[in-house]
PDB file of N, CA and C in Angstrom:
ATOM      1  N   UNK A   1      91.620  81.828 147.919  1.00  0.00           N
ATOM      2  CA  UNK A   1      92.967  81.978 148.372  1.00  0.00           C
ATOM      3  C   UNK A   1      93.786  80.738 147.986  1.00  0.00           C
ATOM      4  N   UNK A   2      93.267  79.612 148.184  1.00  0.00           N
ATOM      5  CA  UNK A   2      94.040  78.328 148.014  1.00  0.00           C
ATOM      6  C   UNK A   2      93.526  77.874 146.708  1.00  0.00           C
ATOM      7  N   UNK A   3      94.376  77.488 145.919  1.00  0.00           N
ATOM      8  CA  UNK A   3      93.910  76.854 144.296  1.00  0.00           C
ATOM      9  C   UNK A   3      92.950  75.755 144.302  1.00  0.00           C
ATOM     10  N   UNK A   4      92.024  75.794 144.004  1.00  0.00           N
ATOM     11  CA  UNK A   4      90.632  74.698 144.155  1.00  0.00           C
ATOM     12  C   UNK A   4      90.545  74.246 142.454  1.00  0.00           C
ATOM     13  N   UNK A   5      90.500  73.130 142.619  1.00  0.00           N
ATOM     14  CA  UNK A   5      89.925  72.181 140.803  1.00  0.00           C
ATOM     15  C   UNK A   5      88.307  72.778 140.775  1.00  0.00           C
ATOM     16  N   UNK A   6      88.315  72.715 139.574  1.00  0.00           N
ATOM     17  CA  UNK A   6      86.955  72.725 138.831  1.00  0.00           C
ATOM     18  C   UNK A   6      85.558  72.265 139.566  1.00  0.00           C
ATOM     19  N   UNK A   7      84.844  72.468 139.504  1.00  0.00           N
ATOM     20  CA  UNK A   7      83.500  71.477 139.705  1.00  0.00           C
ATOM     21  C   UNK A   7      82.543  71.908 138.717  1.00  0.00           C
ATOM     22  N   UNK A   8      81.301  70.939 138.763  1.00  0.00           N
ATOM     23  CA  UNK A   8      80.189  71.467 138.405  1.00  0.00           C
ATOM     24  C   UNK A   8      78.902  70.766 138.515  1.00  0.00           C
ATOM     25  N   UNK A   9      77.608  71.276 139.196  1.00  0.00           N
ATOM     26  CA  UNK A   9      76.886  70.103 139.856  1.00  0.00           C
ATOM     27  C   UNK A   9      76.397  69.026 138.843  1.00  0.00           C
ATOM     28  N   UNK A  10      75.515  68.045 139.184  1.00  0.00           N
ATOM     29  CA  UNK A  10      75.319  66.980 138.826  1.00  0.00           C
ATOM     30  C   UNK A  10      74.084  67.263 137.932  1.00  0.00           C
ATOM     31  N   UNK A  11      73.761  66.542 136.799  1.00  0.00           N
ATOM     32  CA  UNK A  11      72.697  66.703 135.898  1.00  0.00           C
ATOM     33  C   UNK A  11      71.230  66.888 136.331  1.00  0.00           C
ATOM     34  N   UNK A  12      71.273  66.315 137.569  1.00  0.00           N
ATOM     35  CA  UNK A  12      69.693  66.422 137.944  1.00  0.00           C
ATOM     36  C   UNK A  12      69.617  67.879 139.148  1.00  0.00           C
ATOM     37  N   UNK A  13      70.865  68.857 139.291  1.00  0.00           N
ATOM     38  CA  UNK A  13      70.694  69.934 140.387  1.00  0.00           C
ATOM     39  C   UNK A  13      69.734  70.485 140.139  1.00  0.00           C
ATOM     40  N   UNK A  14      68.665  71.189 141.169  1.00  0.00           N
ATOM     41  CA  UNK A  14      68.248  72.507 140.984  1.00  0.00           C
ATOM     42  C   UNK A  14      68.233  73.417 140.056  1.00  0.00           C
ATOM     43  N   UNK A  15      69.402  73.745 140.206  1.00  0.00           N
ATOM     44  CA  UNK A  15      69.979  75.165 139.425  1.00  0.00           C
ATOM     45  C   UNK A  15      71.373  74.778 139.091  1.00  0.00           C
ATOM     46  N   UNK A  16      72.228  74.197 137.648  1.00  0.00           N
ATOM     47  CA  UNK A  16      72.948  73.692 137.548  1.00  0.00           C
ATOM     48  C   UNK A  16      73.659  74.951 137.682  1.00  0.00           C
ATOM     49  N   UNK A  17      75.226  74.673 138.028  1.00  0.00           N
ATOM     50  CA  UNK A  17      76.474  75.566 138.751  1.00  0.00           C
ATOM     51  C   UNK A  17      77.483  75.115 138.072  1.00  0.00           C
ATOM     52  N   UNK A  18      78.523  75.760 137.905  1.00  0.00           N
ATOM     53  CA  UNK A  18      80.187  75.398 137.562  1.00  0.00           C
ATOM     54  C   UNK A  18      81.209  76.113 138.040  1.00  0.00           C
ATOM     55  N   UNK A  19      82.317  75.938 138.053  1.00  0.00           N
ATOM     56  CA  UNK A  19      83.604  76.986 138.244  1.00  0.00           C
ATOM     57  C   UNK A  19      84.422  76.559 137.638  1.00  0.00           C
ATOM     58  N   UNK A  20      85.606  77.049 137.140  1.00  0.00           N
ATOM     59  CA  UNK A  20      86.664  76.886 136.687  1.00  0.00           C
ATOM     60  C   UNK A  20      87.426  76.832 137.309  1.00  0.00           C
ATOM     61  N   UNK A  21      88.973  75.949 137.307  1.00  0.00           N
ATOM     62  CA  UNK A  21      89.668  75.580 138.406  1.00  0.00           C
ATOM     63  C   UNK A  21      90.254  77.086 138.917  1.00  0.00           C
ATOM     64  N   UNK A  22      90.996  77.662 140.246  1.00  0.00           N
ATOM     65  CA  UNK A  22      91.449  78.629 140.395  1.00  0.00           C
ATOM     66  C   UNK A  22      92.589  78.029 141.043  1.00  0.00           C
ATOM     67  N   UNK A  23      93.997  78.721 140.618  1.00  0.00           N
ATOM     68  CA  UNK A  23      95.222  78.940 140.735  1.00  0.00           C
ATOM     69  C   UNK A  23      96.182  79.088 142.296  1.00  0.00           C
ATOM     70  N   UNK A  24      94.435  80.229 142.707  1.00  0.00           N
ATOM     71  CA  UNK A  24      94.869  80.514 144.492  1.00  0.00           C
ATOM     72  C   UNK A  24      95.619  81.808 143.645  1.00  0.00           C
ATOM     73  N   UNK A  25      95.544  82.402 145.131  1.00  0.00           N
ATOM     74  CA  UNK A  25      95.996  83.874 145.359  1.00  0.00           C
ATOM     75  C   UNK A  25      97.592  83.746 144.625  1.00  0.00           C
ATOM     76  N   UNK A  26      98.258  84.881 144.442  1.00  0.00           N
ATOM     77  CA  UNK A  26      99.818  84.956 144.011  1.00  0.00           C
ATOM     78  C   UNK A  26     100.015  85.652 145.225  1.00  0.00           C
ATOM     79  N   UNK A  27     100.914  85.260 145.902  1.00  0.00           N
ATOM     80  CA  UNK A  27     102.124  85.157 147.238  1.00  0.00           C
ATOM     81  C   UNK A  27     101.569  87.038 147.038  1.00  0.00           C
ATOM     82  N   UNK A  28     102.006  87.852 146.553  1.00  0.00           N
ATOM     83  CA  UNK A  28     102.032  89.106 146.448  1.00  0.00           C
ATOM     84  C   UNK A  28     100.680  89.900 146.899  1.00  0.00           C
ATOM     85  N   UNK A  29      99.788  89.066 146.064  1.00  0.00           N
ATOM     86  CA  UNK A  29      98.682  89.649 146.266  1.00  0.00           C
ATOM     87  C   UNK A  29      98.030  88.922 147.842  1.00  0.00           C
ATOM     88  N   UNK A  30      98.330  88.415 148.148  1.00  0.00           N
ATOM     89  CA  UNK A  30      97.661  87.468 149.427  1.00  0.00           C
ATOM     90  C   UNK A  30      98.331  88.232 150.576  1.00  0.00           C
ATOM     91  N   UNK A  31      99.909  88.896 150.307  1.00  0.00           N
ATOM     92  CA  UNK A  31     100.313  89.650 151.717  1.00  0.00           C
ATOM     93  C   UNK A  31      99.713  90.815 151.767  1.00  0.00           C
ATOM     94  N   UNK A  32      99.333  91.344 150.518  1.00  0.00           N
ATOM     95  CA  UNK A  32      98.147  93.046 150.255  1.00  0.00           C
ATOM     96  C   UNK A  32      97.338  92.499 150.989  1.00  0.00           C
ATOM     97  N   UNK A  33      96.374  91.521 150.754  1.00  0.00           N
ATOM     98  CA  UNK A  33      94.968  91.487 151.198  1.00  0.00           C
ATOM     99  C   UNK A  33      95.204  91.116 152.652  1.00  0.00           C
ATOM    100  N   UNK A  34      96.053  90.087 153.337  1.00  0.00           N
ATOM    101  CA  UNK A  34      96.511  90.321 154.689  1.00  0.00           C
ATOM    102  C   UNK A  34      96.564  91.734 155.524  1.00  0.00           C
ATOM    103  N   UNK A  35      97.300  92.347 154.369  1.00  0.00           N
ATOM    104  CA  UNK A  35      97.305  93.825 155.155  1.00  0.00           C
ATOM    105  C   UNK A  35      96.256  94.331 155.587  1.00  0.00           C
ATOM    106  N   UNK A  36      95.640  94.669 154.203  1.00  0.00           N
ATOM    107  CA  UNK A  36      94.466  95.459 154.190  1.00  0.00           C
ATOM    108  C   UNK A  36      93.400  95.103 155.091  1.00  0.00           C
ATOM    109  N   UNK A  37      93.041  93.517 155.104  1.00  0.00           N
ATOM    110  CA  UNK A  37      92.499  93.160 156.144  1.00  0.00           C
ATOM    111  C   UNK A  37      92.721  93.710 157.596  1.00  0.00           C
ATOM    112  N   UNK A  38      93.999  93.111 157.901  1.00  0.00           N
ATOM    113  CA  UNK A  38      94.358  93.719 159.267  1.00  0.00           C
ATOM    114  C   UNK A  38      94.196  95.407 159.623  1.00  0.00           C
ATOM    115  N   UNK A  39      94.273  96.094 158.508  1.00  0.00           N
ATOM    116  CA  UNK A  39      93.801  97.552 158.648  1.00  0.00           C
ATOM    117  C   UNK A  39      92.714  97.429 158.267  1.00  0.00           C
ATOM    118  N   UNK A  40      91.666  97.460 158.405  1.00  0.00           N
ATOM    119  CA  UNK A  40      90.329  97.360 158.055  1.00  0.00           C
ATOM    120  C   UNK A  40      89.939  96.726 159.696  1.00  0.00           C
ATOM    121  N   UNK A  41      90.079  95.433 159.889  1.00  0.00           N
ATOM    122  CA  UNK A  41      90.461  95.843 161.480  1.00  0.00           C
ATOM    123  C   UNK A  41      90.632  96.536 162.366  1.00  0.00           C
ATOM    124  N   UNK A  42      92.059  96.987 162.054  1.00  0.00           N
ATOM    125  CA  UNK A  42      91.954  98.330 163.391  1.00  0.00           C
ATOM    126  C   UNK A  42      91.146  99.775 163.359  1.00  0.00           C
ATOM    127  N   UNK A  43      90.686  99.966 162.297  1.00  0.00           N
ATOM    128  CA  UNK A  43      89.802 100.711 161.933  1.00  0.00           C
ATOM    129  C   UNK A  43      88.508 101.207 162.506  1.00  0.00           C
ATOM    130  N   UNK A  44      87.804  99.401 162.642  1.00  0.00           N
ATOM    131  CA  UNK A  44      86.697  99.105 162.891  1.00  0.00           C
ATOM    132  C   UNK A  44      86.974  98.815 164.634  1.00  0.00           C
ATOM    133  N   UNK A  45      88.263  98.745 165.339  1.00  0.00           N
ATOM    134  CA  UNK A  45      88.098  98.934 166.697  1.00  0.00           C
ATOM    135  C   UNK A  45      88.319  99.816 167.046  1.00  0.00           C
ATOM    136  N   UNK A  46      88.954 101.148 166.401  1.00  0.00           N
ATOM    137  CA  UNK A  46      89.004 102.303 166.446  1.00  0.00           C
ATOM    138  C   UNK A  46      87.807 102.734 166.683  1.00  0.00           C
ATOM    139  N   UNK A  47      86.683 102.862 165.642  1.00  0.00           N
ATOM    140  CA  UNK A  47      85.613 103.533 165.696  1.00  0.00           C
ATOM    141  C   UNK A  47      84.577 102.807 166.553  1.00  0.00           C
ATOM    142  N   UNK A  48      84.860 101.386 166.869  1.00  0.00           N
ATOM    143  CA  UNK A  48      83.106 100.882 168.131  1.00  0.00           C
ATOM    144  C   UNK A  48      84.461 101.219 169.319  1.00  0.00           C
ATOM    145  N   UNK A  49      85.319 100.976 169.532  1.00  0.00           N
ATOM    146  CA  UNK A  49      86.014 101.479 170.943  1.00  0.00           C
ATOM    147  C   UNK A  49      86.588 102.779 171.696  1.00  0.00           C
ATOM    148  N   UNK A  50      85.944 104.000 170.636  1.00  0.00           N
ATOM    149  CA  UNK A  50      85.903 104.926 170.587  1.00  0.00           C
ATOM    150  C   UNK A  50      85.487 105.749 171.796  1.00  0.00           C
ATOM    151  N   UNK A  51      85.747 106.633 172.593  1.00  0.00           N
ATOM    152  CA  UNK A  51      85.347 107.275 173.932  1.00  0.00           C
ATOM    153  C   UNK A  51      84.003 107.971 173.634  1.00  0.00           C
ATOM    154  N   UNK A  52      83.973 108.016 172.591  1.00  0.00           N
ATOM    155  CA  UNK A  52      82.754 109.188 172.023  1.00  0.00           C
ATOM    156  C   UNK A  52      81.453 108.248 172.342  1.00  0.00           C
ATOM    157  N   UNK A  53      81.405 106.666 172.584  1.00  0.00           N
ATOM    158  CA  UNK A  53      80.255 105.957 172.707  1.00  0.00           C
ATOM    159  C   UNK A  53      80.099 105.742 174.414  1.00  0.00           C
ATOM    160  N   UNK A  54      81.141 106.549 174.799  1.00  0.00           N
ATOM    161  CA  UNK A  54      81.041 106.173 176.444  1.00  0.00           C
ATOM    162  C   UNK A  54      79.604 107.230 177.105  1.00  0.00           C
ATOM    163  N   UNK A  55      79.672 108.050 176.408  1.00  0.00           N
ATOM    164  CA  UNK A  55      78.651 109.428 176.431  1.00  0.00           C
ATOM    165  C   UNK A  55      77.025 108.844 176.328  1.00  0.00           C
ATOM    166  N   UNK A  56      76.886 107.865 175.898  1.00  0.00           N
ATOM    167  CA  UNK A  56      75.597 107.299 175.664  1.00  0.00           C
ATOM    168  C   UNK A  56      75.569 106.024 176.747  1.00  0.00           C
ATOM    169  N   UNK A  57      73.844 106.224 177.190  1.00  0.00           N
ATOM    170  CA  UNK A  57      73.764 104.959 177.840  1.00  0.00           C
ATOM    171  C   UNK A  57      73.780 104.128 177.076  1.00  0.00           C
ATOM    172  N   UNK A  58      74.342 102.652 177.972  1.00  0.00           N
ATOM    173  CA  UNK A  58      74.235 101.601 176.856  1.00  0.00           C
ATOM    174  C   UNK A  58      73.231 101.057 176.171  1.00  0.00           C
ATOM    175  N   UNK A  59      71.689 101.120 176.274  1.00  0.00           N
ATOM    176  CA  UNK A  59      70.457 101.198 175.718  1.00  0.00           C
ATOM    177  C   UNK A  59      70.785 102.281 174.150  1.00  0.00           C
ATOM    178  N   UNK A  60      71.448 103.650 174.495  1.00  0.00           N
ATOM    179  CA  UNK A  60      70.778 104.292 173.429  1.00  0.00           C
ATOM    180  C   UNK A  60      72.243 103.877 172.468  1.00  0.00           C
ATOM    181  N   UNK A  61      73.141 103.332 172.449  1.00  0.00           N
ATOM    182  CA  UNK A  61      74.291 103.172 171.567  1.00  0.00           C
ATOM    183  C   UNK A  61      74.078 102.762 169.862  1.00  0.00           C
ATOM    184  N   UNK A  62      73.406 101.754 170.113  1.00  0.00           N
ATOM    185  CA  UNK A  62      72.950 101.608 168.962  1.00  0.00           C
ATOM    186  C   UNK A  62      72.027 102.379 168.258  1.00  0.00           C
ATOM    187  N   UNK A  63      71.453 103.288 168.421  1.00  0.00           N
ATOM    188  CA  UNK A  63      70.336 104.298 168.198  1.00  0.00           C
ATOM    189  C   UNK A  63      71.430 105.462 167.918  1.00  0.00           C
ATOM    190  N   UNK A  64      72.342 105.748 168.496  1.00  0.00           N
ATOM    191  CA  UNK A  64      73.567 106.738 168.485  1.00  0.00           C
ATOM    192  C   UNK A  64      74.455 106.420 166.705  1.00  0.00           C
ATOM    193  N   UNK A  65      74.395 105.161 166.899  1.00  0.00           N
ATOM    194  CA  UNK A  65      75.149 104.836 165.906  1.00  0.00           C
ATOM    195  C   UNK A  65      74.379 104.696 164.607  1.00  0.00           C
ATOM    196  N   UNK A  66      73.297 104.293 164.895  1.00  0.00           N
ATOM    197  CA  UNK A  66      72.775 104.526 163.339  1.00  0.00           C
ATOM    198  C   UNK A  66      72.452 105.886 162.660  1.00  0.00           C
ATOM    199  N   UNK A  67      72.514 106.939 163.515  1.00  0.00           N
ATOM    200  CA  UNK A  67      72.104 108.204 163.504  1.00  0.00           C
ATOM    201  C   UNK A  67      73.147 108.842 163.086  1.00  0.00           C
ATOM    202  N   UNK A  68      74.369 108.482 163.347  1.00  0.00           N
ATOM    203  CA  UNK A  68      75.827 108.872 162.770  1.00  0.00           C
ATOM    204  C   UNK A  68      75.624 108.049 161.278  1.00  0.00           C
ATOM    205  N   UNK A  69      75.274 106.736 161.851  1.00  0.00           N
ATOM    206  CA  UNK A  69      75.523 106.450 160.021  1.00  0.00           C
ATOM    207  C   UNK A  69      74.694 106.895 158.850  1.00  0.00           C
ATOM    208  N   UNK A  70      72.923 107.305 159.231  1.00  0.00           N
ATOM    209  CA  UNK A  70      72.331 108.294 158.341  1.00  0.00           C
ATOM    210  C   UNK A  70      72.611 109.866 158.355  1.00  0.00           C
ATOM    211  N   UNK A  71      73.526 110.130 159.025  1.00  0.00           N
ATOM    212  CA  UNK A  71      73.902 111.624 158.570  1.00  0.00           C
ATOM    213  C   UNK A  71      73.770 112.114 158.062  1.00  0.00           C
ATOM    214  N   UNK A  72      74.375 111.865 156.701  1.00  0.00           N
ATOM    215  CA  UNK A  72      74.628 113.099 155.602  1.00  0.00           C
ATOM    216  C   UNK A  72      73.456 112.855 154.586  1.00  0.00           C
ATOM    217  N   UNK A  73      71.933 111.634 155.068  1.00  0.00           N
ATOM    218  CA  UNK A  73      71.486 111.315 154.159  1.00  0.00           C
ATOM    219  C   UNK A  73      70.527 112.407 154.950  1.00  0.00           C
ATOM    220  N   UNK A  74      69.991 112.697 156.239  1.00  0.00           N
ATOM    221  CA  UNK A  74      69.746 113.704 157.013  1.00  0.00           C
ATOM    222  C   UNK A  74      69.322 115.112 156.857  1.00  0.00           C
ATOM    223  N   UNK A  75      70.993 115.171 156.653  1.00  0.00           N
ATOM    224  CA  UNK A  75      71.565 116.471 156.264  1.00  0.00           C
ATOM    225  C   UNK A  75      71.309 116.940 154.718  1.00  0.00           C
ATOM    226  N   UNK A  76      71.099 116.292 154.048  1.00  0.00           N
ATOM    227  CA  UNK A  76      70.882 116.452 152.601  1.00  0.00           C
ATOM    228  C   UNK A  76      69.547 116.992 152.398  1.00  0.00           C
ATOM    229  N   UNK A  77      68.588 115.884 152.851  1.00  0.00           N
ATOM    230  CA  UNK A  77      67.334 115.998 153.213  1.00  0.00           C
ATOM    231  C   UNK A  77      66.929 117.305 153.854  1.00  0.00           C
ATOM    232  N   UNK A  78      67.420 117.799 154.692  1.00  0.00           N
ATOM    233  CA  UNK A  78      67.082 119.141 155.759  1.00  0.00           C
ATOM    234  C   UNK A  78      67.785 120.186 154.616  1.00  0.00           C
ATOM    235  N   UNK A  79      68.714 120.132 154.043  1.00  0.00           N
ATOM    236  CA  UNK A  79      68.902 121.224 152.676  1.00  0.00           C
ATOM    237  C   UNK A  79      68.097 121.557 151.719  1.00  0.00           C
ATOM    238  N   UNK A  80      67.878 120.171 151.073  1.00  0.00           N
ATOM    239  CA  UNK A  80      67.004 120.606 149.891  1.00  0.00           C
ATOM    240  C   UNK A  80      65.592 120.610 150.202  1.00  0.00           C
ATOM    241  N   UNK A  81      64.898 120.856 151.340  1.00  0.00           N
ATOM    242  CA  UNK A  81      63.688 121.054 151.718  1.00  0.00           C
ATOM    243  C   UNK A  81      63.589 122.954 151.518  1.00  0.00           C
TER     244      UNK A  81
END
């Protein structure tokens, strides 16, 4: 985001590294990614603050939720059998 100079480690590193200096974000593109961030945000309190997790004890929530998130890999599975 902020324009950073060059580096590159020292002759005896590990695993020698470099970068090239960067410029930093352009004003334009930095208020997009603000956005998007902030929606990506409400998104993500949308869906864990959701009423639909009130239905589960709080033990099985996480067990609830990963089960939503393998779904359709599930569902695929139970088809082509």
């Amino acid at each position: 985001m902020e324009p950073m100079d060059a580096w590159e480690t020292h002759e005896n590193a590990w695993r020698p590294a470099s970068r090239l200096a960067s410029p930093g974000w352009d004003p334009v593109d930095a208020v997009e990614i603000a956005r998007l961030r902030a929606r990506g945000l409400e998104g993500a309190e949308v869906l864990v603050c959701h009423l639909y997790w009130t239905e589960f004890a709080p033990g099985d929530v996480q067990a609830a939720r990963d089960a939503l998130k393998h779904h359709r890999e599930q569902e695929s599975a139970s088809t082509a059998s």
